[in-house]
Protein backbone atom coordinates (compact mmCIF):
# COMPACT_ATOMS: atom_id res chain seq x y z
CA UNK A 1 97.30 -23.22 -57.22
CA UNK A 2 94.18 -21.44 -59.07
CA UNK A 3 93.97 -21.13 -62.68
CA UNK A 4 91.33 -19.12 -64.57
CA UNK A 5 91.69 -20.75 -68.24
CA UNK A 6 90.37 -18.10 -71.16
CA UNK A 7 86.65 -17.77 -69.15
CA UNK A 8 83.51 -16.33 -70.37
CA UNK A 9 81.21 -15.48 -68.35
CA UNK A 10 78.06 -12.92 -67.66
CA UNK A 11 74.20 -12.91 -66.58
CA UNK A 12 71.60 -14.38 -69.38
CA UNK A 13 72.38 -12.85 -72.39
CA UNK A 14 74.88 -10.17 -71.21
CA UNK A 15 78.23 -11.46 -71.35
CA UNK A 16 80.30 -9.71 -69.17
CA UNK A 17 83.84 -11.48 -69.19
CA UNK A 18 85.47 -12.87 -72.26
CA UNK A 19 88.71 -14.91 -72.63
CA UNK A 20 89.97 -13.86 -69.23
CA UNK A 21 92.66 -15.91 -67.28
CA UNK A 22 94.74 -15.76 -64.51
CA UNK A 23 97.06 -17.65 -62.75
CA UNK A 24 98.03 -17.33 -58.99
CA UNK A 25 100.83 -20.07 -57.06
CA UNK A 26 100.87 -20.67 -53.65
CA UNK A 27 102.10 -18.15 -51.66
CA UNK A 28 100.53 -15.20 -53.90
CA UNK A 29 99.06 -12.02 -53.22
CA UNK A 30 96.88 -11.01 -56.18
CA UNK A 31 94.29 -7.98 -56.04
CA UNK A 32 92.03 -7.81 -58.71
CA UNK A 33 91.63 -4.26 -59.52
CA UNK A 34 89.50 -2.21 -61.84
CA UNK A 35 86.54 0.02 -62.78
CA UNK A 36 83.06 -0.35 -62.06
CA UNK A 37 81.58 -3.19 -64.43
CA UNK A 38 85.06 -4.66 -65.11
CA UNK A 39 83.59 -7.50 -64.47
CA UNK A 40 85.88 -7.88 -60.81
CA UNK A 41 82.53 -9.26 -59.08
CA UNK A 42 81.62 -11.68 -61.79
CA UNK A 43 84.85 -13.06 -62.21
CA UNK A 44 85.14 -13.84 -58.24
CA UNK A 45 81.24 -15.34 -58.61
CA UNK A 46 82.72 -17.76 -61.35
CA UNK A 47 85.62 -18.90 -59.26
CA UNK A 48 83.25 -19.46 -56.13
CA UNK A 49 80.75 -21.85 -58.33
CA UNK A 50 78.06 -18.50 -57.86
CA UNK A 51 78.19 -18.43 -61.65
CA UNK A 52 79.55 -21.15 -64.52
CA UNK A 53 81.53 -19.88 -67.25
CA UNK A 54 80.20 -20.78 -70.52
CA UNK A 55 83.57 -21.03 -72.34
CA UNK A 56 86.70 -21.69 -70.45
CA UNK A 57 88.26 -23.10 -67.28
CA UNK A 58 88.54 -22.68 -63.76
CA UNK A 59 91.39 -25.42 -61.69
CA UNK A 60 92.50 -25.26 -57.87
CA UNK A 61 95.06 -27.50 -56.85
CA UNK A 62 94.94 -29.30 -60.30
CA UNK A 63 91.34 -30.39 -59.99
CA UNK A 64 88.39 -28.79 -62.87
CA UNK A 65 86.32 -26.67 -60.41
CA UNK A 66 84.35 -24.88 -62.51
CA UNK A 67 81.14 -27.27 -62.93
CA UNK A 68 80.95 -27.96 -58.84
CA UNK A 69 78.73 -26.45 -56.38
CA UNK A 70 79.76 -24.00 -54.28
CA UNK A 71 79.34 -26.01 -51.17
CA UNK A 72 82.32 -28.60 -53.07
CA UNK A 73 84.15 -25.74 -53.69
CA UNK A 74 84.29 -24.37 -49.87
CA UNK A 75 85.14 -27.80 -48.97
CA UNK A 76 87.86 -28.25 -51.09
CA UNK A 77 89.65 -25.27 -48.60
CA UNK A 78 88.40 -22.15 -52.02
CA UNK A 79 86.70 -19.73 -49.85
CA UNK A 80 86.58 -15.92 -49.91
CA UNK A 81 86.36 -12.72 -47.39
CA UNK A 82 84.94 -10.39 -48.44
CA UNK A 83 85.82 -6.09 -47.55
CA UNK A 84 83.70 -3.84 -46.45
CA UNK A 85 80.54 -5.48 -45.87
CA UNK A 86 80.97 -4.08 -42.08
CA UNK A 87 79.69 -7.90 -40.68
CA UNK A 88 82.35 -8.37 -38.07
CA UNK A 89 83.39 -5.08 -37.45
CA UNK A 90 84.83 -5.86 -33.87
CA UNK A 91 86.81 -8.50 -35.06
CA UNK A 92 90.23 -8.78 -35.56
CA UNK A 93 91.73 -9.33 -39.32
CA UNK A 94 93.01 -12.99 -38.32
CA UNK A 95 89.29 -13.54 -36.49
CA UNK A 96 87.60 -12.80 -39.52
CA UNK A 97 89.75 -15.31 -41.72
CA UNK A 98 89.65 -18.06 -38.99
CA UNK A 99 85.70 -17.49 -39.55
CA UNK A 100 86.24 -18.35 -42.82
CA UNK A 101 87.68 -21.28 -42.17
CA UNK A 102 84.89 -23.03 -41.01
CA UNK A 103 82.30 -24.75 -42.35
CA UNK A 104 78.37 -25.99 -40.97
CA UNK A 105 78.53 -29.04 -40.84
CA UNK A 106 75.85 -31.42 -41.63
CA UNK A 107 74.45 -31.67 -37.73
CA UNK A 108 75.32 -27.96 -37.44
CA UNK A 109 78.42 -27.82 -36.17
CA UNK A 110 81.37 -26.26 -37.17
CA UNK A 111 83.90 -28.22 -38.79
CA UNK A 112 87.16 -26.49 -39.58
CA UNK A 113 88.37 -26.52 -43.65
């Protein structure tokens, strides 16, 4: 379902991820765990569209995602939640993710992913 194909990856002339990949079916629970400036942040950025990867790959569902906005991204149902930001405190796990599931849409509604 994703595939993270031997990225690199970083911030101007810091490169901060080289030849990583990953691979994750449907169904999957995958935590991405590590030290500070692993490079956990950067590689989520990179599969979002936040950053592109200068070597390397990024598919979902068998389509190249890794030149596409982030807006094209979201749409194509990619979206994450993040932990700990304290946003939505009162809410419910499943209320948080069904908040994720929607989208603005272009006359400012919501339209669900």
């Amino acid at each position: 379902m994703l595939q993270i194909e031997a990225i690199t990856a970083g911030y101007g002339d810091v490169t901060v991820l080289r030849d990583v990949s990953l691979s994750i079916d449907a169904g999957q629970i995958v935590a991405l765990i590590g030290a500070n400036g692993a490079g956990k942040t950067t590689t989520l950025r990179v599969v979002s569209g936040l950053i592109r990867p200068s070597v390397g790959r990024v598919t979902f569902d068998g389509q190249a995602i890794h030149s596409w906005g982030t807006d094209r991204i979201v749409g194509a149902g990619l979206v994450q939640v993040p932990e700990g930001r304290h946003l939505f405190t009162q809410m419910t796990v499943l209320e948080n993710l069904e908040l994720g599931a929607f989208r603005r849409g272009r006359r400012g509604r919501g339209d669900r992913l």
